[in-house]
Every structure is written in structure tokens, then in C-alpha cells.
PDB file of N, CA and C in Angstrom:
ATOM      1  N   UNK A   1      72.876 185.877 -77.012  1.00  0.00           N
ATOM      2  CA  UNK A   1      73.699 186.433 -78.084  1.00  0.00           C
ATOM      3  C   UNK A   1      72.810 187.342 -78.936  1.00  0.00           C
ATOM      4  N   UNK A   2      73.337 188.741 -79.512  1.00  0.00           N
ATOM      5  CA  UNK A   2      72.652 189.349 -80.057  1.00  0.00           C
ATOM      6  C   UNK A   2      72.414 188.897 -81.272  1.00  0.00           C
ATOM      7  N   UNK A   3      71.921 189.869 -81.994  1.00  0.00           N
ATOM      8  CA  UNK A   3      71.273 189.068 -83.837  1.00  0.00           C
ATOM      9  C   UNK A   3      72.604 189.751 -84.511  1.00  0.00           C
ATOM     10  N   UNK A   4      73.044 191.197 -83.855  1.00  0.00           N
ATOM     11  CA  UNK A   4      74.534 191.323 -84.599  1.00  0.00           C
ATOM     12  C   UNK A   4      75.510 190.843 -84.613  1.00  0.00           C
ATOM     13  N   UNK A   5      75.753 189.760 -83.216  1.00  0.00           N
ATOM     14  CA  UNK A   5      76.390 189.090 -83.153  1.00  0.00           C
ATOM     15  C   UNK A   5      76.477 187.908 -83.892  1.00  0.00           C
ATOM     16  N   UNK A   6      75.143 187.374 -83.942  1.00  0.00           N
ATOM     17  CA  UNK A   6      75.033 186.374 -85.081  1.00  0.00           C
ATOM     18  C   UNK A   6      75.317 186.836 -86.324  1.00  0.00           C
ATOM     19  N   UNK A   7      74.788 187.887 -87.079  1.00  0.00           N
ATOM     20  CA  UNK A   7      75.241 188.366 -88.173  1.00  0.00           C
ATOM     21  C   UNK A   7      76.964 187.968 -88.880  1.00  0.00           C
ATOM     22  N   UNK A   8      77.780 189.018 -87.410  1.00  0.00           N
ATOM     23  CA  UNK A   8      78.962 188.868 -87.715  1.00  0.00           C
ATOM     24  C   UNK A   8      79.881 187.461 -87.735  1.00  0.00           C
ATOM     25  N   UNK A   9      79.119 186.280 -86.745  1.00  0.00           N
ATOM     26  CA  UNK A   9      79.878 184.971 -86.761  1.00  0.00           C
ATOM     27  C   UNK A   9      79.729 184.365 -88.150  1.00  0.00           C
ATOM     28  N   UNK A  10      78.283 184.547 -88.585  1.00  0.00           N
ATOM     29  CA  UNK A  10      78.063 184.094 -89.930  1.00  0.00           C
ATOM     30  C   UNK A  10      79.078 184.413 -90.662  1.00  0.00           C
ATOM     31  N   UNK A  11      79.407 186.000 -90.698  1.00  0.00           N
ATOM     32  CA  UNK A  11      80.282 186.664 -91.593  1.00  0.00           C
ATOM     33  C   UNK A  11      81.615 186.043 -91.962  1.00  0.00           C
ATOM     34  N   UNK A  12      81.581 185.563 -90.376  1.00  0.00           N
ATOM     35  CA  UNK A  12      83.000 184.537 -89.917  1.00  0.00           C
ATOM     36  C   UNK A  12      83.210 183.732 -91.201  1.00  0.00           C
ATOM     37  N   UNK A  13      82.299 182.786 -90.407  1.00  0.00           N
ATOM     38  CA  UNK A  13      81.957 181.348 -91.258  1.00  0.00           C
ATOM     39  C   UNK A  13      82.226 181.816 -92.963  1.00  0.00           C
ATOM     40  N   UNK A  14      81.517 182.690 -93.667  1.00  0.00           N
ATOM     41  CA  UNK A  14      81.790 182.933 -95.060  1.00  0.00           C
ATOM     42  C   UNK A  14      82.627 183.346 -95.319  1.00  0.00           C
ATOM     43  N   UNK A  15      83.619 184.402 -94.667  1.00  0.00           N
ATOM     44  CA  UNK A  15      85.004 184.259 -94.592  1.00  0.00           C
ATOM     45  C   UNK A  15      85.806 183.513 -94.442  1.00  0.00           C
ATOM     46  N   UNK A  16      85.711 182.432 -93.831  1.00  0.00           N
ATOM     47  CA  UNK A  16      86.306 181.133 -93.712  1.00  0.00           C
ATOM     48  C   UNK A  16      85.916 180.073 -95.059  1.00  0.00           C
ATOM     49  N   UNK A  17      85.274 179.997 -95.743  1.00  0.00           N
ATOM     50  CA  UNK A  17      84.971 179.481 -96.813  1.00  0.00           C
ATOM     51  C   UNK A  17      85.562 179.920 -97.938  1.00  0.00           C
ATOM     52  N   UNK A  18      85.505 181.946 -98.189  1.00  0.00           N
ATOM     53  CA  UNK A  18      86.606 182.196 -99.039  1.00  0.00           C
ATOM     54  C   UNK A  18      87.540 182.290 -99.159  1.00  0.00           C
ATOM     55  N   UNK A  19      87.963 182.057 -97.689  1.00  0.00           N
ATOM     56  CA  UNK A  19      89.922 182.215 -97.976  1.00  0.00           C
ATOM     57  C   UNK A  19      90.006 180.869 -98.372  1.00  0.00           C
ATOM     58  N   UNK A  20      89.708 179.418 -97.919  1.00  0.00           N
ATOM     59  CA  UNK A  20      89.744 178.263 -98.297  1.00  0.00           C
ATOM     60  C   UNK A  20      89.324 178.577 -99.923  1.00  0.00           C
ATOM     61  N   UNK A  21      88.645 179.348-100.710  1.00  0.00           N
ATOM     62  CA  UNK A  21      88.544 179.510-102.380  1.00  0.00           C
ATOM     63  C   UNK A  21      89.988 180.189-102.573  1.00  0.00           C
ATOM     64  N   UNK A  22      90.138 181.008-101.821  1.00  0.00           N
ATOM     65  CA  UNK A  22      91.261 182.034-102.119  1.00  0.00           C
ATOM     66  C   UNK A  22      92.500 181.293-101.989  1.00  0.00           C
ATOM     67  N   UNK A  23      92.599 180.231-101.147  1.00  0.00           N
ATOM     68  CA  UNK A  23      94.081 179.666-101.166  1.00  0.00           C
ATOM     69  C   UNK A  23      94.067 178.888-102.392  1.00  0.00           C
ATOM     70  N   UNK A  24      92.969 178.170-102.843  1.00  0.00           N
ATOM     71  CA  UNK A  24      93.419 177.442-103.996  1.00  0.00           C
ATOM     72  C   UNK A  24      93.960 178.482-105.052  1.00  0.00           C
ATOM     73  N   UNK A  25      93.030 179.591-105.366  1.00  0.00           N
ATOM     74  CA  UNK A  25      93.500 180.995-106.184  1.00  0.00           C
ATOM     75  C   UNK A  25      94.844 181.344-106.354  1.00  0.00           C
ATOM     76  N   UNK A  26      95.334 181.310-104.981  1.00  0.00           N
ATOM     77  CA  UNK A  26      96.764 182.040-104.800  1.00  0.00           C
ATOM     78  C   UNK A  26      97.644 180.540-105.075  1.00  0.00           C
ATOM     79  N   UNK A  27      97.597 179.149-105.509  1.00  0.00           N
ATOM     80  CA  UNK A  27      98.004 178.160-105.390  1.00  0.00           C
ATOM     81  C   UNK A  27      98.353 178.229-107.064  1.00  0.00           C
ATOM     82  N   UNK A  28      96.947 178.236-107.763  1.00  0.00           N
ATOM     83  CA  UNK A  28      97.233 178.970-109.050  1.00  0.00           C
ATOM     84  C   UNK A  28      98.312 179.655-109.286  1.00  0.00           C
ATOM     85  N   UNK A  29      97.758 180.932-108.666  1.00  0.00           N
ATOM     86  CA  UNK A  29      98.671 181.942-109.022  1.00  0.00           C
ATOM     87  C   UNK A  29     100.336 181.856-109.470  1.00  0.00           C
ATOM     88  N   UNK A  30     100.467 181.253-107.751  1.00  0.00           N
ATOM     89  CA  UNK A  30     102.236 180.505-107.441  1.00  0.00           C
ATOM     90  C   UNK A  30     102.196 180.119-108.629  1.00  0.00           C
ATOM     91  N   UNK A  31     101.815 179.034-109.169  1.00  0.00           N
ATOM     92  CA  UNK A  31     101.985 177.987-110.365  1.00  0.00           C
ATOM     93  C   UNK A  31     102.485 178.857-111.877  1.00  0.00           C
ATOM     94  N   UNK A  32     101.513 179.958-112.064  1.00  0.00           N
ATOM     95  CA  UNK A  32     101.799 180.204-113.105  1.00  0.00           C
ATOM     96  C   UNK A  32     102.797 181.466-113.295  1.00  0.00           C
ATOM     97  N   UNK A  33     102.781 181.601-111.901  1.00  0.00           N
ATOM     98  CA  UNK A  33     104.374 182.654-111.803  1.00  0.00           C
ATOM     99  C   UNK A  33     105.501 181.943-112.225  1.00  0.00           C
ATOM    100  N   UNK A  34     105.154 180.212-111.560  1.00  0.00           N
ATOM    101  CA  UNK A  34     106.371 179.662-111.795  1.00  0.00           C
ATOM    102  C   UNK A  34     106.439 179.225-113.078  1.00  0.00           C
ATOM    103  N   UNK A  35     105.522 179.113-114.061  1.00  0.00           N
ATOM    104  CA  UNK A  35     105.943 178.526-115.551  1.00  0.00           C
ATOM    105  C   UNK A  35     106.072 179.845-116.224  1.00  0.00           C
ATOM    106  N   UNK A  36     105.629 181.109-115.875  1.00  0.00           N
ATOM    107  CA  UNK A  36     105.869 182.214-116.693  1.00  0.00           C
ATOM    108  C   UNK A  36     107.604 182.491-116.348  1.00  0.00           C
ATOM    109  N   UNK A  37     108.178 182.094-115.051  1.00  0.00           N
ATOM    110  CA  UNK A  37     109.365 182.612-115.030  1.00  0.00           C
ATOM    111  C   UNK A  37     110.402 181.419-115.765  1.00  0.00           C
ATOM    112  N   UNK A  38     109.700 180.160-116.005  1.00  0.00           N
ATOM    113  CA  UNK A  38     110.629 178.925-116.945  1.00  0.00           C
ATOM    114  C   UNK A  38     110.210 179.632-118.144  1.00  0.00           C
ATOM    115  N   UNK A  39     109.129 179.552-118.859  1.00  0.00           N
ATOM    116  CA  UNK A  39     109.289 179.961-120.350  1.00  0.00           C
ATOM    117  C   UNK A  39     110.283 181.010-120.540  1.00  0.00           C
ATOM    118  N   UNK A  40     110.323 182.294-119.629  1.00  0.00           N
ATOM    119  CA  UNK A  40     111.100 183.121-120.218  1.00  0.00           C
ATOM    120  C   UNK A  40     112.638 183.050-119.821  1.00  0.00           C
ATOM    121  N   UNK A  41     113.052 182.435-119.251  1.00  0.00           N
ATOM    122  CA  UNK A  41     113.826 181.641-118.419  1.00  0.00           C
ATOM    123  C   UNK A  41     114.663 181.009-120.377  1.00  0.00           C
ATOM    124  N   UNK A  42     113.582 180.178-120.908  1.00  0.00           N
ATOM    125  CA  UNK A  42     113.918 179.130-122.079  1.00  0.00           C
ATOM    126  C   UNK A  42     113.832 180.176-122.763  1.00  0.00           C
ATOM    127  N   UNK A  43     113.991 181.547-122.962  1.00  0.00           N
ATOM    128  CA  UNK A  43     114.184 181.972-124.370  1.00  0.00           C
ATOM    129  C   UNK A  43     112.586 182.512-125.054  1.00  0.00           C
ATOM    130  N   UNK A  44     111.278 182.275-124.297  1.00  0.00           N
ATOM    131  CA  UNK A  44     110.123 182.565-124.689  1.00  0.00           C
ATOM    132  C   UNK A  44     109.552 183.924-124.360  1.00  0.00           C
ATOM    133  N   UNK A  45     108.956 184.886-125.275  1.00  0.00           N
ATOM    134  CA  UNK A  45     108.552 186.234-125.241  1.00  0.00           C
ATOM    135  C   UNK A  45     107.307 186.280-124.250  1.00  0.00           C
ATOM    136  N   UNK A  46     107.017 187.112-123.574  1.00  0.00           N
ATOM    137  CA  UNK A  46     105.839 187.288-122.546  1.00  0.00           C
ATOM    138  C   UNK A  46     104.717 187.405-123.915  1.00  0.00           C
ATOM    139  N   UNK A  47     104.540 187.876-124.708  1.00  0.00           N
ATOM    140  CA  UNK A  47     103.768 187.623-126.156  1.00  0.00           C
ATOM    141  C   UNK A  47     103.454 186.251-126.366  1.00  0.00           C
ATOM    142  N   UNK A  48     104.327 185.929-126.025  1.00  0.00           N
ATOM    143  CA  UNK A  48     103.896 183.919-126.755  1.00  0.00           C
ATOM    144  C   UNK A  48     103.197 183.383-125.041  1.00  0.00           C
ATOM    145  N   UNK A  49     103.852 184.024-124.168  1.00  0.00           N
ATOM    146  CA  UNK A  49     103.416 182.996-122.916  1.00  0.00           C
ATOM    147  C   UNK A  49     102.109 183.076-122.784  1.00  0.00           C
ATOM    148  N   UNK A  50     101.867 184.512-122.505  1.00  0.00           N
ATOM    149  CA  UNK A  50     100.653 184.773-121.715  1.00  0.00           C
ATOM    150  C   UNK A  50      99.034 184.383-122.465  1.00  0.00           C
ATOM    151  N   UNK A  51      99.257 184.966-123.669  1.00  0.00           N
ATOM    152  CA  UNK A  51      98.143 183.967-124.622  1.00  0.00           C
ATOM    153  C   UNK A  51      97.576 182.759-124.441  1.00  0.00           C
ATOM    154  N   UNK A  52      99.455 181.756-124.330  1.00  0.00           N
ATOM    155  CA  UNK A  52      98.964 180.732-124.281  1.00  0.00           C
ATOM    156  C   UNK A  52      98.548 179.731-122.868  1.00  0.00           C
ATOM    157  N   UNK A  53      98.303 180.830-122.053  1.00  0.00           N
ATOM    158  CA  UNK A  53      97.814 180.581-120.542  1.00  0.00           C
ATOM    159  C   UNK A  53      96.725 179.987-120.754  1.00  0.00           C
ATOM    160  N   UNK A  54      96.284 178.828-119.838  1.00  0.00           N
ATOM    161  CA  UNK A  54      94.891 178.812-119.324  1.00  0.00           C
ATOM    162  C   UNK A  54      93.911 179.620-118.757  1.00  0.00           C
ATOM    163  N   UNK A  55      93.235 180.011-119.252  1.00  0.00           N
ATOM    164  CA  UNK A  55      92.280 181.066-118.836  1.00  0.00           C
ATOM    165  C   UNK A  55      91.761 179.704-117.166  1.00  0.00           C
ATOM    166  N   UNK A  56      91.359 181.284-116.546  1.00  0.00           N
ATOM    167  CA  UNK A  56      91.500 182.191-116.311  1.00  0.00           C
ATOM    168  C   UNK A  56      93.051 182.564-116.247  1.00  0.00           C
ATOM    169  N   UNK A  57      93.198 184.166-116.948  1.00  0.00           N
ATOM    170  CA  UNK A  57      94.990 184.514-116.608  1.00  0.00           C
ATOM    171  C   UNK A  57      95.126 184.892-115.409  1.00  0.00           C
ATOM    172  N   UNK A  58      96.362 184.818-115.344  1.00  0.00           N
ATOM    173  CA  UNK A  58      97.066 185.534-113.885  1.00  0.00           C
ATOM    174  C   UNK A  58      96.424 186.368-113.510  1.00  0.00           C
ATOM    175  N   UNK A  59      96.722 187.890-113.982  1.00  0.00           N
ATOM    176  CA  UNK A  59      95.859 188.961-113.701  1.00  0.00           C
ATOM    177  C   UNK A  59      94.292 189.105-113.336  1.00  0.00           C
ATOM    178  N   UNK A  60      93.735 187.969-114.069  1.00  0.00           N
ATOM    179  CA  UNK A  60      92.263 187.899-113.836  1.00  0.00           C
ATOM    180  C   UNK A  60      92.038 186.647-112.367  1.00  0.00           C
ATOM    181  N   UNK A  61      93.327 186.267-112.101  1.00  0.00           N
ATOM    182  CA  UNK A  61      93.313 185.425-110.796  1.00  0.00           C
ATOM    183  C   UNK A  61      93.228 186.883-109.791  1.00  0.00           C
ATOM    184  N   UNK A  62      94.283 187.588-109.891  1.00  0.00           N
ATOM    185  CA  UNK A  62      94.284 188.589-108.889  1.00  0.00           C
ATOM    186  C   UNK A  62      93.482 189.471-109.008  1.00  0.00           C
ATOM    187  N   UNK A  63      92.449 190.036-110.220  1.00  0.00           N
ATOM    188  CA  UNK A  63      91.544 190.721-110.100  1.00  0.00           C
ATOM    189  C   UNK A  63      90.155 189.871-108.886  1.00  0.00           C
ATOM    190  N   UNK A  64      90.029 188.618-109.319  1.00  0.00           N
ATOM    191  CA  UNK A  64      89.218 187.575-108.532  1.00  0.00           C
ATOM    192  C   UNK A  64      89.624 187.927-107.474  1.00  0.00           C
ATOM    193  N   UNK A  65      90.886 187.405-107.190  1.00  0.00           N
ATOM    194  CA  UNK A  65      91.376 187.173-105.456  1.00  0.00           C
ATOM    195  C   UNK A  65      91.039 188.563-104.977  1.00  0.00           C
ATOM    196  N   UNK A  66      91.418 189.709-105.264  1.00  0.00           N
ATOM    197  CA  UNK A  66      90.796 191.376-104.823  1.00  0.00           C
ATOM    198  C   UNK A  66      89.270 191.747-104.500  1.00  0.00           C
ATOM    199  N   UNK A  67      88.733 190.983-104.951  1.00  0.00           N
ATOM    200  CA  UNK A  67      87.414 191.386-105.280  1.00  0.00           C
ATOM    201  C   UNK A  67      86.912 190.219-104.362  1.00  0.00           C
ATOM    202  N   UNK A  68      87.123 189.328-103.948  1.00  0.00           N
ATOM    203  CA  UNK A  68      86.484 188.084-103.334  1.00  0.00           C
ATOM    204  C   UNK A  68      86.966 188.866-102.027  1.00  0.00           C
ATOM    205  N   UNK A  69      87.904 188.946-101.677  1.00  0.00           N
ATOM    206  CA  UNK A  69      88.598 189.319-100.411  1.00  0.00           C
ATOM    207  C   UNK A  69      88.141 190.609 -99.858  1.00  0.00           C
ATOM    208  N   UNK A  70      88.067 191.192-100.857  1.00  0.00           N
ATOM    209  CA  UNK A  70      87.055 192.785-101.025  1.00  0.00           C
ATOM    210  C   UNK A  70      85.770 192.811-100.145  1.00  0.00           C
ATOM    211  N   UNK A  71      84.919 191.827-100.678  1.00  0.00           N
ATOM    212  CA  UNK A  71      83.841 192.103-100.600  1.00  0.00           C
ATOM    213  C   UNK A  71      83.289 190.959 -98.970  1.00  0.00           C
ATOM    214  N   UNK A  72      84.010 190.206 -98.991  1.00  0.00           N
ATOM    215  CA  UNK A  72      84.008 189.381 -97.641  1.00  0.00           C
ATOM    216  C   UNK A  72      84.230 190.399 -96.433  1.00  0.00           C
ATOM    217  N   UNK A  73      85.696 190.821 -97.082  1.00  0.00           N
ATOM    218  CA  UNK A  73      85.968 191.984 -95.760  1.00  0.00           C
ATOM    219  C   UNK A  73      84.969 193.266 -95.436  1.00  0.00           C
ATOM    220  N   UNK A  74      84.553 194.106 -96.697  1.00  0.00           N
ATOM    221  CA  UNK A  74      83.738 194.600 -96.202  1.00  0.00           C
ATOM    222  C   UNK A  74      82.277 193.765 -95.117  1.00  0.00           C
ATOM    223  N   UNK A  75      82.168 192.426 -95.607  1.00  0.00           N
ATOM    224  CA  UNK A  75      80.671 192.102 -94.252  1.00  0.00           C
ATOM    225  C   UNK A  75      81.302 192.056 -93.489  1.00  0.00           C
ATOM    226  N   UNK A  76      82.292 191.166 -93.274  1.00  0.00           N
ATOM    227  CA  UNK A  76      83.346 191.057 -91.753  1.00  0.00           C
ATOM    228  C   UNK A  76      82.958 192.516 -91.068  1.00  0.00           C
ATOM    229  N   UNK A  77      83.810 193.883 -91.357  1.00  0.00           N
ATOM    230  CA  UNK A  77      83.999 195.311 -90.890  1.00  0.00           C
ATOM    231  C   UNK A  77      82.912 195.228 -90.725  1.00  0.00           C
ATOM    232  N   UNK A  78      81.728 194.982 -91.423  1.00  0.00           N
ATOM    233  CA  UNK A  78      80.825 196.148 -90.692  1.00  0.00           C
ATOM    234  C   UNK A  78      79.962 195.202 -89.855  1.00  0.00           C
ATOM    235  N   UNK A  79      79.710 193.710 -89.759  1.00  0.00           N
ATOM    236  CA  UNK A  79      79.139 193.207 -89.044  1.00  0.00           C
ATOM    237  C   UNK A  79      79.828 193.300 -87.584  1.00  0.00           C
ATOM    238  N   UNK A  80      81.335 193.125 -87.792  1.00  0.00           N
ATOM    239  CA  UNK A  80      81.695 193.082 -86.326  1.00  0.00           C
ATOM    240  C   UNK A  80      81.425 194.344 -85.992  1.00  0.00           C
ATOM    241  N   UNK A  81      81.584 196.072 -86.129  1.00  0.00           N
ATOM    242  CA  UNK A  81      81.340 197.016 -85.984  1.00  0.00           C
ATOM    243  C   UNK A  81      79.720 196.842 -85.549  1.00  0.00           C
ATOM    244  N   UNK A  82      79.096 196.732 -86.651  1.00  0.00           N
ATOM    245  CA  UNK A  82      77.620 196.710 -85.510  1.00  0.00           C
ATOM    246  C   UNK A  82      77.717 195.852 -84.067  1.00  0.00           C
ATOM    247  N   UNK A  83      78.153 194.923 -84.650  1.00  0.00           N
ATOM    248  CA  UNK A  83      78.135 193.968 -83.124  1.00  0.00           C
ATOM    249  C   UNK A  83      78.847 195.026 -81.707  1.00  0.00           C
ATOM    250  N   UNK A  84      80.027 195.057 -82.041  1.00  0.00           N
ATOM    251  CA  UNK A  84      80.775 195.744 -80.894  1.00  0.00           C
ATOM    252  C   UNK A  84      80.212 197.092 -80.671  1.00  0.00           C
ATOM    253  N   UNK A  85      79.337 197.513 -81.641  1.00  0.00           N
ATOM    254  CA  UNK A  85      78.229 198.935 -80.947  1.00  0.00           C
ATOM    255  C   UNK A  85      77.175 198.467 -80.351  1.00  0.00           C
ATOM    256  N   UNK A  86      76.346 197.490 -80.704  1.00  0.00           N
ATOM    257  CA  UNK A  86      75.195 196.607 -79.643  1.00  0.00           C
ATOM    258  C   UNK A  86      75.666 196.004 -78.306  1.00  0.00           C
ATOM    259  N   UNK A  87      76.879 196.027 -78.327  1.00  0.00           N
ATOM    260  CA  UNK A  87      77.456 195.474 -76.880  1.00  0.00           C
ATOM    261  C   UNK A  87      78.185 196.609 -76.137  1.00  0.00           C
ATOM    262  N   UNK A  88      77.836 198.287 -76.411  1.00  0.00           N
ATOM    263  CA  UNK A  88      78.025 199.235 -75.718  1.00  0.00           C
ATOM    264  C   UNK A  88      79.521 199.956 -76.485  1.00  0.00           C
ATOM    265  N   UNK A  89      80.296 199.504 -77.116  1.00  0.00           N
ATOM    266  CA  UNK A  89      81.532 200.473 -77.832  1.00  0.00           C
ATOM    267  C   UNK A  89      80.765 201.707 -78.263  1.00  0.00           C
ATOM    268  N   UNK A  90      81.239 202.395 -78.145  1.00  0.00           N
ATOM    269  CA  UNK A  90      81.080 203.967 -78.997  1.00  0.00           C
ATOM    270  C   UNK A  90      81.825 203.458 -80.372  1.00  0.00           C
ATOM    271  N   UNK A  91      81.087 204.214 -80.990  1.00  0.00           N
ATOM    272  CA  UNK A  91      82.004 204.954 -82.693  1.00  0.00           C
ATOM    273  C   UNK A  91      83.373 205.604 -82.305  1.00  0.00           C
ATOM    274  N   UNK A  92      83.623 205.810 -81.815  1.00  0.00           N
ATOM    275  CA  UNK A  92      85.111 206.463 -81.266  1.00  0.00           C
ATOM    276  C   UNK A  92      85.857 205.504 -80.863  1.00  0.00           C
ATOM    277  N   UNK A  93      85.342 204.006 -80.548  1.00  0.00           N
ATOM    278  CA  UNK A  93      86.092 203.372 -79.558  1.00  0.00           C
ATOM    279  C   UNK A  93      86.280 202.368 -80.879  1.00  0.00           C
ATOM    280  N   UNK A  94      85.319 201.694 -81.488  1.00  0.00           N
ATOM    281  CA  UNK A  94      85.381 201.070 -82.516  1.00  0.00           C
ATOM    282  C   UNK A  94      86.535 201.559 -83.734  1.00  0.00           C
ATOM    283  N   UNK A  95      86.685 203.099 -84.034  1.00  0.00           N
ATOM    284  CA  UNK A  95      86.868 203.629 -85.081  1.00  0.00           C
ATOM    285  C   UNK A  95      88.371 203.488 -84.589  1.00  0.00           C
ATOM    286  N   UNK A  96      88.610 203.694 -83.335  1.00  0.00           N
ATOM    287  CA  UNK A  96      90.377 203.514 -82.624  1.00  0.00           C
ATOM    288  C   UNK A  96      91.209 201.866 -82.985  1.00  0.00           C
ATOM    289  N   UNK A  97      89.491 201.053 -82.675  1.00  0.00           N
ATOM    290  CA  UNK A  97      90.188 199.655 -82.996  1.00  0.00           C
ATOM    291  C   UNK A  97      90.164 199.246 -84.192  1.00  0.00           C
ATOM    292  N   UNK A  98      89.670 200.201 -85.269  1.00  0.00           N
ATOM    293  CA  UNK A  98      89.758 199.264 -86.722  1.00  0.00           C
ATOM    294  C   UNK A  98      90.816 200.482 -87.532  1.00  0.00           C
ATOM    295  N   UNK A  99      91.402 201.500 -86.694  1.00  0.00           N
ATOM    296  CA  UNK A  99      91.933 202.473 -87.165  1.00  0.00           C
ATOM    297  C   UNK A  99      91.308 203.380 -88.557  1.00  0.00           C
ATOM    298  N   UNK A 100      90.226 203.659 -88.203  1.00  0.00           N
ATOM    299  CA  UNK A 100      89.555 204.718 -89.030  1.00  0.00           C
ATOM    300  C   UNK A 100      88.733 205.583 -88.516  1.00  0.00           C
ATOM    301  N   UNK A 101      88.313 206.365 -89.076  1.00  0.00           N
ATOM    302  CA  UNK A 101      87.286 207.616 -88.416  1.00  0.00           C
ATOM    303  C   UNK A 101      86.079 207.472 -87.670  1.00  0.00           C
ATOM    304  N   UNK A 102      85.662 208.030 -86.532  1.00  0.00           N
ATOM    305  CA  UNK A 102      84.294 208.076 -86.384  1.00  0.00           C
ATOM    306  C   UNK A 102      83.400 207.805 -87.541  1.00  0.00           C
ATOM    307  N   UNK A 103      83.385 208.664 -88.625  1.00  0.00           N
ATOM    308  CA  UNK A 103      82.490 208.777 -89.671  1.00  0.00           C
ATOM    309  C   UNK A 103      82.330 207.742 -90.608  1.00  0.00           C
ATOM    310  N   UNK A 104      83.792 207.092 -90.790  1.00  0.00           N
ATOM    311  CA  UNK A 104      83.383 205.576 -91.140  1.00  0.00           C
ATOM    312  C   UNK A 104      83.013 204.323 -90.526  1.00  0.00           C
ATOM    313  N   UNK A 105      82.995 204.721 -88.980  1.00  0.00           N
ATOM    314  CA  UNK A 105      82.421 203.898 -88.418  1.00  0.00           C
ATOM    315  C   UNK A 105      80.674 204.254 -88.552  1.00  0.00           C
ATOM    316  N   UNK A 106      80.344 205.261 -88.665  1.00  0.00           N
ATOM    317  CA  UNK A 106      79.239 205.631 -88.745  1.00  0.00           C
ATOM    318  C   UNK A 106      78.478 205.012 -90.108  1.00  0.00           C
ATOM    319  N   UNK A 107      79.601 204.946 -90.802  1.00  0.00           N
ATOM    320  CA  UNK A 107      78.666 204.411 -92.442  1.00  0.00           C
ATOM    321  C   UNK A 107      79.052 203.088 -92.001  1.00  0.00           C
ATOM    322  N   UNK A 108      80.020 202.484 -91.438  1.00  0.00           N
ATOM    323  CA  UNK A 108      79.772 200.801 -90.977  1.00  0.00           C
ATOM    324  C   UNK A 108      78.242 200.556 -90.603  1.00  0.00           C
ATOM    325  N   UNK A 109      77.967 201.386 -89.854  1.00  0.00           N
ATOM    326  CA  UNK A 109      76.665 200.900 -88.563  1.00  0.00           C
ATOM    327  C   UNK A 109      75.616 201.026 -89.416  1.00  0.00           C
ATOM    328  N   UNK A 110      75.342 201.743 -90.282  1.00  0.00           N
ATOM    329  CA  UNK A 110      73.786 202.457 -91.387  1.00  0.00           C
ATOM    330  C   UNK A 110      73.752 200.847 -91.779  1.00  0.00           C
ATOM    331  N   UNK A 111      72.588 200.685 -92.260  1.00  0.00           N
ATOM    332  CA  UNK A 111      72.078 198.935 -92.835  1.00  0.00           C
ATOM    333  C   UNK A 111      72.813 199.299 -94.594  1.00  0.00           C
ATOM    334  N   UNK A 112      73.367 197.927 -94.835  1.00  0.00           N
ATOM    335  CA  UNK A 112      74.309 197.856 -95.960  1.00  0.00           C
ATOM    336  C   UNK A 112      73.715 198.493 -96.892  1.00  0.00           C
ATOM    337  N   UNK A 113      72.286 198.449 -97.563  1.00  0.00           N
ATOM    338  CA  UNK A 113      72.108 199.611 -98.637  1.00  0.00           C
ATOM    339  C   UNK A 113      72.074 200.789 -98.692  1.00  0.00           C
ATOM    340  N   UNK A 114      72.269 201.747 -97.148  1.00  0.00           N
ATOM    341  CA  UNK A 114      72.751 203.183 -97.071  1.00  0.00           C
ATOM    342  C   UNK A 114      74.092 202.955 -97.500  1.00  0.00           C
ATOM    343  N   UNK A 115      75.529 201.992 -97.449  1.00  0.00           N
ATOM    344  CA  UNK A 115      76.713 202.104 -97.714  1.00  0.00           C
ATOM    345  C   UNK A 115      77.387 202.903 -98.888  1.00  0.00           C
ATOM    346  N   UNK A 116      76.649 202.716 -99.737  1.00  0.00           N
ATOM    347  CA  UNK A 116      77.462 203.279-100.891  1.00  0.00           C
ATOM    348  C   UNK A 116      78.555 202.413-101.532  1.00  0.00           C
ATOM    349  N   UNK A 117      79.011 201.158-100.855  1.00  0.00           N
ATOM    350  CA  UNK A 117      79.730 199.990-101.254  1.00  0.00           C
ATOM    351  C   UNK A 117      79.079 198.915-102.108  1.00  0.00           C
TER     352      UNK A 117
END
């Protein structure tokens, strides 16, 4: 097995750890959709609700959940991309299966601090 290959299973594995963070997140989330739609439901102003949320708020759940999911996916993309170029894919062939350009397959493959991500 190559070392990109290892790279990308790892990637696996930590992807698999944050969606297991991320489902509790989105479990949240559900929850406080559902008491924001009873308070106002009872007659209560989105002014009085949202204040009196438990931090973290909603919005800052889904800024989290974006940004966790964000940044996982980017290692995922580009580890499997290196991998499937060490095992002979072209940038053309890769860029067909993740539906994007040669050229972003090309900034996949550069080592993560050329990214610009």
C-alpha cells in the first residue's frame, strides 16, 4: 500500500469521527428548530427566543457544522486525489471523477501548504 494511500484511509478514519461530532451537531440543531418553532408557535418574538438560547446558537451550530465538514472534506479530496494519481489516474481522469478541472486537480496534488486553503 502506498503512503498516499495511507494518508487518504487515515483521512477516512477522521472523517468518520467528524460526522459522528457532526450528527450530534445536527441533533442539536433539530432540537432547537423544534423549540424555536413552539415558542413562536405560543405567541413568543424571535427577540425573546433567540437570546434566550443556550449558547452555542443555532447559527453558530451551522457555522461549526460548515466549517468542520469543510475542512475534513478538503483532506478527504485531496488525499484520495493524490492517492488515485500514485496508482496511475491522470489529472484528467481524476478531475472527470470528482467533477472539476484539471487545474484543480492540480492544486489537489501540490503538498497542502502550496493550497491556498
Amino acid at each position: 500500500m502506498s503512503e498516499e494511500t495511507r494518508r487518504f484511509l487515515a483521512a477516512l478514519d477522521e472523517l468518520d469521527e467528524a460526522l459522528d461530532e457532526l450528527s450530534g451537531m445536527h441533533a442539536r440543531m433539530k432540537q432547537r428548530i423544534t423549540e424555536i418553532r413552539s415558542a413562536q408557535a405560543a405567541g413568543r418574538q424571535l427577540a425573546e427566543i433567540v437570546p434566550a438560547e443556550d449558547p452555542p446558537l443555532l447559527v453558530q451550530l451551522l457555522t461549526q457544522s460548515a466549517d468542520l465538514l469543510h475542512s475534513y472534506g478538503t483532506t478527504v479530496r485531496r488525499t484520495e486525489a493524490q492517492a488515485l494519481h500514485s496508482e496511475g489516474m491522470t489529472m484528467e481522469q481524476i478531475g472527470k471523477l470528482f467533477g472539476v478541472t484539471r487545474q484543480r486537480v492540480s492544486t489537489l496534488l501540490r503538498p497542502s501548504g502550496d493550497m491556498g486553503e
